[in-house]
N, C-alpha and C. Protein backbone atom coordinates (compact mmCIF):
# COMPACT_ATOMS: atom_id res chain seq x y z
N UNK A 1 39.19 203.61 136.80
CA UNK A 1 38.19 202.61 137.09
C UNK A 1 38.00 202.52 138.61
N UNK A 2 36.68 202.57 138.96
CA UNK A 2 36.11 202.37 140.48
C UNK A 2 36.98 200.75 140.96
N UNK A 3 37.08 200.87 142.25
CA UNK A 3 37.03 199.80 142.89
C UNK A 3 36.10 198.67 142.97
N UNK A 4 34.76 198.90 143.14
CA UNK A 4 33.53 198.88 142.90
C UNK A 4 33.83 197.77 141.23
N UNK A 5 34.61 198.29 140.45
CA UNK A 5 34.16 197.67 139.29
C UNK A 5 35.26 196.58 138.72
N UNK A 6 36.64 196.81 139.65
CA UNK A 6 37.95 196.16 139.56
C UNK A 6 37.23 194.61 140.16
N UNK A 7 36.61 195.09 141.27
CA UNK A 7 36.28 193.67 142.16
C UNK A 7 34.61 193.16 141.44
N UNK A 8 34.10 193.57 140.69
CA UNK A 8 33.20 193.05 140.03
C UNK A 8 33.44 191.90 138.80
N UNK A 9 34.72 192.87 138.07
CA UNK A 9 35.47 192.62 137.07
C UNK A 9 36.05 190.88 137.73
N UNK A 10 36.53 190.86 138.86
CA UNK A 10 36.88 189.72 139.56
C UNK A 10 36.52 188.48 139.69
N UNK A 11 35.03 189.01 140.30
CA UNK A 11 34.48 188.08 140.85
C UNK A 11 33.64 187.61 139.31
N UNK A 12 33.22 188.42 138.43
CA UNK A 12 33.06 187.82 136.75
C UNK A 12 34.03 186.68 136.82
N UNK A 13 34.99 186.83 136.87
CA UNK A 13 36.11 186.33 136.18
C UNK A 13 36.37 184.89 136.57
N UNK A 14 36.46 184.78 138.00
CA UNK A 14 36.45 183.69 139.06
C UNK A 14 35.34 182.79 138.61
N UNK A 15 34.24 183.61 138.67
CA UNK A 15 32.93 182.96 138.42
C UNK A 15 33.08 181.85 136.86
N UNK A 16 33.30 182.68 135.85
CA UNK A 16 33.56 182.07 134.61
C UNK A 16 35.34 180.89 134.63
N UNK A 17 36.11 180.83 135.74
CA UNK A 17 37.12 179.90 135.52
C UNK A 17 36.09 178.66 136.05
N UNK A 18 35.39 179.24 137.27
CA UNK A 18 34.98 178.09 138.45
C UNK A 18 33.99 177.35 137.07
N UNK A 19 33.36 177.31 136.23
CA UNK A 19 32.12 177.18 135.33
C UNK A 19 32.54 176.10 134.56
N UNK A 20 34.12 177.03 133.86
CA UNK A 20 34.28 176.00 133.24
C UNK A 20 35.11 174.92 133.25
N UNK A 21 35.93 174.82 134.81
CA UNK A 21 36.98 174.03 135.33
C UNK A 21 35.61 172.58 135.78
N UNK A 22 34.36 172.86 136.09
CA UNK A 22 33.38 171.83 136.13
C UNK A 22 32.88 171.39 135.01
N UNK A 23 32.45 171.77 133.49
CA UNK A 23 32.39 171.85 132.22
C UNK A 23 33.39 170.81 131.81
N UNK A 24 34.38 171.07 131.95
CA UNK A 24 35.75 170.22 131.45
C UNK A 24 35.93 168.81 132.15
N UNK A 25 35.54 168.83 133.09
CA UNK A 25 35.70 167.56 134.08
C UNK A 25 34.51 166.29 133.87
N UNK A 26 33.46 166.71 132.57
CA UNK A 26 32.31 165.89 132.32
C UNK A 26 33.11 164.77 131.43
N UNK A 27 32.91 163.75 131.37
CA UNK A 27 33.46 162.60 130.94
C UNK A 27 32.40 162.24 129.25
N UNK A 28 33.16 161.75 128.31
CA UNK A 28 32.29 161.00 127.47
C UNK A 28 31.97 159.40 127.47
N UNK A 29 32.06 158.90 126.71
CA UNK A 29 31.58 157.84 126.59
C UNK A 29 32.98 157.04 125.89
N UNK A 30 33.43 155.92 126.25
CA UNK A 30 34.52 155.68 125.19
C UNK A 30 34.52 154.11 124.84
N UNK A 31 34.94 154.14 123.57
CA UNK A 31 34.81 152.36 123.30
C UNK A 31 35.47 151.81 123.94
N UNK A 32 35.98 150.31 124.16
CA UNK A 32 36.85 149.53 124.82
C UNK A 32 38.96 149.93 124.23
N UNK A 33 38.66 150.18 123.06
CA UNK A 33 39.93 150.27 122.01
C UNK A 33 40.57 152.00 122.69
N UNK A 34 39.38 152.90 122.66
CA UNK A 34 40.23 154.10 123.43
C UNK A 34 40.42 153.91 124.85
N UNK A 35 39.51 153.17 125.96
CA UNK A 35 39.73 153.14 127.05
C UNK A 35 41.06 152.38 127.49
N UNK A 36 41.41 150.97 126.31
CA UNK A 36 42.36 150.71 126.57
C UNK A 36 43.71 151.69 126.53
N UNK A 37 43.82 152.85 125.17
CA UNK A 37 45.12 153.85 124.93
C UNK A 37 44.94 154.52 126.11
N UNK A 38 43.91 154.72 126.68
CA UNK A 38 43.88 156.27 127.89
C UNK A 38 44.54 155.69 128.84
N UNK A 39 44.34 154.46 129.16
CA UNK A 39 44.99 153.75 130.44
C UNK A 39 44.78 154.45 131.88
N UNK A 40 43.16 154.68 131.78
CA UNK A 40 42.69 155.53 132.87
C UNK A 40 41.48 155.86 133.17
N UNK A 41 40.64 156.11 134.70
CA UNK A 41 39.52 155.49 134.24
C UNK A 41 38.38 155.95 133.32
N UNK A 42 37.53 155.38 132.64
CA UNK A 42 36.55 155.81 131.59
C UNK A 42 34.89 155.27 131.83
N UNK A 43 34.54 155.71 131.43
CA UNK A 43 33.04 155.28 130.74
C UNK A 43 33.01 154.27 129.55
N UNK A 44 32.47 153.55 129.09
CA UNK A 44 32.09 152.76 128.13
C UNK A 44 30.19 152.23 128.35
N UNK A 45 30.34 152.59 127.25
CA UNK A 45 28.92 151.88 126.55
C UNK A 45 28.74 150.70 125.91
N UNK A 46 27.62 149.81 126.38
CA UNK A 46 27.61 148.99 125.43
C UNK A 46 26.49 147.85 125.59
N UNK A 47 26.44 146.71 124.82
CA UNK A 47 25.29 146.02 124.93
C UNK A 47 25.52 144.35 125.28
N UNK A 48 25.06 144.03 126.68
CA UNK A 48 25.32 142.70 126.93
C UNK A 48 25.40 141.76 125.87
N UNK A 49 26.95 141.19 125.25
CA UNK A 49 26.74 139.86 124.77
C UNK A 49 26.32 138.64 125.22
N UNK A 50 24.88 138.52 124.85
CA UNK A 50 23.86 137.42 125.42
C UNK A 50 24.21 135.96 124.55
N UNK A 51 25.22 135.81 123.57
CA UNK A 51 25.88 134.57 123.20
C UNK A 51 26.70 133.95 124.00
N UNK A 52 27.37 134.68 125.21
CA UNK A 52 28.26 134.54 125.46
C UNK A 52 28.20 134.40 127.23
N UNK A 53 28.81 133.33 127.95
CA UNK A 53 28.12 133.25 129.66
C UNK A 53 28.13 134.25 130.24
N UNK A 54 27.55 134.62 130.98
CA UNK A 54 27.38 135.16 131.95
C UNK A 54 27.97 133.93 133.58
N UNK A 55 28.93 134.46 133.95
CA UNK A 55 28.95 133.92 135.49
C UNK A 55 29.30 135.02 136.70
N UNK A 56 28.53 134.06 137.23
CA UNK A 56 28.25 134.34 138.75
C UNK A 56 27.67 133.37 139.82
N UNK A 57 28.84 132.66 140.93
CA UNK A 57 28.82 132.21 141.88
C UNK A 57 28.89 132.12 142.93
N UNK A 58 27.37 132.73 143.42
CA UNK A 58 27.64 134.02 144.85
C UNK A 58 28.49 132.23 146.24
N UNK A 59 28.19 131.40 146.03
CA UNK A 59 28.67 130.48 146.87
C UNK A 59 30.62 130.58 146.82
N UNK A 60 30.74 130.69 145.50
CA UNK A 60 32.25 130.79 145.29
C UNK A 60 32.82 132.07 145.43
N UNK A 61 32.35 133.10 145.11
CA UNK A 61 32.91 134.50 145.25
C UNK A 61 31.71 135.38 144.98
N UNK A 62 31.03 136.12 146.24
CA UNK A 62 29.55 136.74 146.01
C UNK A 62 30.08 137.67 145.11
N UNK A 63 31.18 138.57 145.74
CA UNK A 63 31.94 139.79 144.91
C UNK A 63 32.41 139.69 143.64
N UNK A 64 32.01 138.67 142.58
CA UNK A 64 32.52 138.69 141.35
C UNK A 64 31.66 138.24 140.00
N UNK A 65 31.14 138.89 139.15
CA UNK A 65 30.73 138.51 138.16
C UNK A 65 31.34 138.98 136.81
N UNK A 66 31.51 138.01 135.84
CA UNK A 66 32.17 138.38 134.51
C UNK A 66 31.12 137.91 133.48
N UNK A 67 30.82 139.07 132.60
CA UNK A 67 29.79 138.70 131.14
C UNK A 67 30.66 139.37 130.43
N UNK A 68 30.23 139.60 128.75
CA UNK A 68 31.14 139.95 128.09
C UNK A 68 29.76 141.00 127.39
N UNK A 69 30.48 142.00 127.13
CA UNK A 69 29.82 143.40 126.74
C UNK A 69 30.35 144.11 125.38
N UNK A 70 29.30 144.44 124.04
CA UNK A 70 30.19 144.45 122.51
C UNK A 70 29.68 146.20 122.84
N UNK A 71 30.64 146.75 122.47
CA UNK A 71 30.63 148.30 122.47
C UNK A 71 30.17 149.26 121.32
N UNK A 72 30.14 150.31 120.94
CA UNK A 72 29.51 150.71 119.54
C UNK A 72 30.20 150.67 118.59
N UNK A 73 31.50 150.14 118.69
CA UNK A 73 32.54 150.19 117.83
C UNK A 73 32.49 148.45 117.12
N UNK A 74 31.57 147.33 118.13
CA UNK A 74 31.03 146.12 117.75
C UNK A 74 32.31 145.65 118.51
N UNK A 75 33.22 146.00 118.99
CA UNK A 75 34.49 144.78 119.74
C UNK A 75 33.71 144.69 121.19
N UNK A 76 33.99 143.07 121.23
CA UNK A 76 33.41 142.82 122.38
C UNK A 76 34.59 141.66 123.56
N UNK A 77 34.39 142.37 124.70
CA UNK A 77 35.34 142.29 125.60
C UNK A 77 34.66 141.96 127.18
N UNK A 78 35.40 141.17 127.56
CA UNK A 78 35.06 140.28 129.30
C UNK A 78 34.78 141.50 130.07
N UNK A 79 33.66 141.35 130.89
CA UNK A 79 33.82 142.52 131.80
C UNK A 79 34.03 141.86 132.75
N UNK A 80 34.58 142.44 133.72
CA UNK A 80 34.58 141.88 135.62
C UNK A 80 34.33 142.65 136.36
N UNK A 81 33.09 142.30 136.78
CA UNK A 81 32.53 143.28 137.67
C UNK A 81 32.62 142.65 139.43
N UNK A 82 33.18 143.73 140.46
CA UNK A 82 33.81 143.11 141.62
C UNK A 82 32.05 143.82 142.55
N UNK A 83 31.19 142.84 142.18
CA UNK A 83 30.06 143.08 143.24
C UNK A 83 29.11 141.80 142.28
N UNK A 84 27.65 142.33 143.34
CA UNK A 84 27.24 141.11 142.89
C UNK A 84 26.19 141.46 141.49
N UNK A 85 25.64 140.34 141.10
CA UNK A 85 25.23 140.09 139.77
C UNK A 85 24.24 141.42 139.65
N UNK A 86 24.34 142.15 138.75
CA UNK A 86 23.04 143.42 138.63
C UNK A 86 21.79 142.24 138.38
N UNK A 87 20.70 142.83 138.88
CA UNK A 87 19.54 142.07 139.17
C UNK A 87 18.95 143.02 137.55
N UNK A 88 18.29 142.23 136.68
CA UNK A 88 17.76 141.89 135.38
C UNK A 88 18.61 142.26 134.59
N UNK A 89 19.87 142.29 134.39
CA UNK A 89 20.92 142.64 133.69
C UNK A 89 20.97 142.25 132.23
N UNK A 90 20.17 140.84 132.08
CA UNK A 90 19.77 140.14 131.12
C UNK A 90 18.74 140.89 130.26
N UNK A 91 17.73 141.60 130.70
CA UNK A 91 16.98 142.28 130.04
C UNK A 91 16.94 143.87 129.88
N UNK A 92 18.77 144.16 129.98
CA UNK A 92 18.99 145.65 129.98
C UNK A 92 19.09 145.79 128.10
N UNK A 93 18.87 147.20 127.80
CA UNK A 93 19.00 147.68 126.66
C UNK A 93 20.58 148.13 126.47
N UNK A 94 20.94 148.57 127.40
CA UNK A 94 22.05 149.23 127.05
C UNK A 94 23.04 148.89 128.54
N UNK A 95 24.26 149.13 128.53
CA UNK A 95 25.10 149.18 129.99
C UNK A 95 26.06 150.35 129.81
N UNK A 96 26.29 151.34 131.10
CA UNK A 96 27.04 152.03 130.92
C UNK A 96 28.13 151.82 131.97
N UNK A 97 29.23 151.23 131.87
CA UNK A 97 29.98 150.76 133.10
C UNK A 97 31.31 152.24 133.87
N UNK A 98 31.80 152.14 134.72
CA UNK A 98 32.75 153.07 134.68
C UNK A 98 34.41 151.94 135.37
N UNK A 99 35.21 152.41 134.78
CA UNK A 99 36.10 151.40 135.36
C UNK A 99 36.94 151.43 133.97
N UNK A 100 38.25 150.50 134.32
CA UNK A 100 39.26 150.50 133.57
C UNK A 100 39.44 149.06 132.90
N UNK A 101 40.63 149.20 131.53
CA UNK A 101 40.94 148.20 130.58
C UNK A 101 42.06 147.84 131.63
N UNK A 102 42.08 146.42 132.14
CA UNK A 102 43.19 145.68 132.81
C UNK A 102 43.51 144.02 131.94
N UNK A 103 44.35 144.81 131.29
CA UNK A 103 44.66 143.73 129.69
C UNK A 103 44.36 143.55 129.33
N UNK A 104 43.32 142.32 129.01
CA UNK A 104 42.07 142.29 127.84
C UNK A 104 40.98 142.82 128.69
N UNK A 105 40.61 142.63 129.59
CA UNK A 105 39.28 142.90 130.43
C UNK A 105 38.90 144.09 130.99
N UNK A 106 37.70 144.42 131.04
CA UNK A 106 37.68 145.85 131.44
C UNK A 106 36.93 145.06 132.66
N UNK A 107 37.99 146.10 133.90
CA UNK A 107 37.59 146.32 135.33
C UNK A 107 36.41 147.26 135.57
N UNK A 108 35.28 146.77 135.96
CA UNK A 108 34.35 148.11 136.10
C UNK A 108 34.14 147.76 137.83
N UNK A 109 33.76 149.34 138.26
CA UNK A 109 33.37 149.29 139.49
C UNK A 109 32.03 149.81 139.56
N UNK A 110 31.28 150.44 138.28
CA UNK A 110 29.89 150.70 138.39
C UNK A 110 28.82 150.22 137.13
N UNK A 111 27.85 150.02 136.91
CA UNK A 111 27.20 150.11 136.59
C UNK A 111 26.01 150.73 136.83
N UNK A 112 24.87 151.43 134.86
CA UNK A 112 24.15 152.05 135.01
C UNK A 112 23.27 151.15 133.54
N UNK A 113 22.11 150.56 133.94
CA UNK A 113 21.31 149.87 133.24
C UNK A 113 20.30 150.52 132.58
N UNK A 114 20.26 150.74 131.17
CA UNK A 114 19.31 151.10 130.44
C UNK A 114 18.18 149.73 130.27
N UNK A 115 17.12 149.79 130.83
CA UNK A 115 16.35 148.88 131.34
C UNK A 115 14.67 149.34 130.03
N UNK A 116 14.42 148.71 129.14
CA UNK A 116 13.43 148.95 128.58
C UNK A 116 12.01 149.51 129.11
N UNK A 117 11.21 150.04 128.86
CA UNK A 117 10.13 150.64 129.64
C UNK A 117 8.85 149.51 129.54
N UNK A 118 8.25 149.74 130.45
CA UNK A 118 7.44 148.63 130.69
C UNK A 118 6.03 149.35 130.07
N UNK A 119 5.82 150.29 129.57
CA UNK A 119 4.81 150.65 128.82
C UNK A 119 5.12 151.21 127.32
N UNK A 120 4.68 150.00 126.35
CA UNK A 120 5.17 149.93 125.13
C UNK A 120 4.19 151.22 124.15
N UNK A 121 4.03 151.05 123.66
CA UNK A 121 3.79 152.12 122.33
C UNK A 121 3.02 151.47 121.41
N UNK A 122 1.81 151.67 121.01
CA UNK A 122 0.90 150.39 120.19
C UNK A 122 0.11 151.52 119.38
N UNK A 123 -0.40 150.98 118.75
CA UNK A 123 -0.79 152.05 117.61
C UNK A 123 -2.81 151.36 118.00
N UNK A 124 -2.74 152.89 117.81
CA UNK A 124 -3.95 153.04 118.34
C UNK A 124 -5.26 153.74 116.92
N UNK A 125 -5.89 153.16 116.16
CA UNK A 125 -6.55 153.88 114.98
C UNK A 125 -7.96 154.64 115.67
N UNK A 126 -8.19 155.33 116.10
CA UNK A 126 -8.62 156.79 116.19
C UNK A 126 -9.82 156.95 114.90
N UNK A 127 -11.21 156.33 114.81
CA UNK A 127 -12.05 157.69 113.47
C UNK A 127 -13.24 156.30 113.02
N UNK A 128 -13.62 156.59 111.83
CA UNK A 128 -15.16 155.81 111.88
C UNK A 128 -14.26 155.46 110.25
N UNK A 129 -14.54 154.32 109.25
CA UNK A 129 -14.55 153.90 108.29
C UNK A 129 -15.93 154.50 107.70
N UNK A 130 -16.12 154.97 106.50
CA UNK A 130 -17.27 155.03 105.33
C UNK A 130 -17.18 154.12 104.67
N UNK A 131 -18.54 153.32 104.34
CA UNK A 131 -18.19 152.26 103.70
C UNK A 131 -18.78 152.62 102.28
């Protein structure tokens, strides 16, 4: 075998570890119940529990707001979020937080707001009636 084809053979090779060592490092989505076993940080999904307060007292602590968020698994758990209140948070569809289970509460340090679209979908009838 050429040289030429040893170091081709190589740089294939490198190429396909480097691919999938980034591949592997993509995160899923996890309920509150696995994020708590992983004990490390995660993703979770889920949908503002709007029964339940929402606080935030930028006079008392700008850096802190806690709502409580039910996941797809339906358990619903305190979040504490260490920044300030997401602005329409109330009218998100969905929340995707990143951050950890710290005993009952999940610590998040991000949020990502699935925010409904402001141009709805209406049915439109299209043609002439024969009477």
């Amino acid at each position: 075998m050429k040289k030429s084809h040893i170091i081709l053979l190589c740089l294939i090779a490198a190429s396909i570890a480097i691919i999938s060592a980034t591949f592997l490092d993509f995160s899923t989505y996890e309920t509150f119940t696995t994020a708590a076993k992983k004990n490390a940080p995660a993703h979770v999904m889920g949908v503002l529990d709007k029964s339940q307060p929402l606080v935030y007292d930028p006079v008392k602590d700008p850096n802190r707001c806690t709502f409580y968020v039910k996941d797809k698994q339906g358990t619903i758990k305190e979040v504490v979020f260490n920044g300030a209140k997401p602005t329409d948070i109330e009218k998100s569809e969905q929340l995707v937080m990143s951050g950890r289970m710290v005993g009952d509460q999940f610590h998040c340090n991000s949020i990502q707001m699935k925010c409904p679209s402001k141009y709805k979908k209406e049915s439109v009838v299209v043609g002439t009636q024969n009477s």
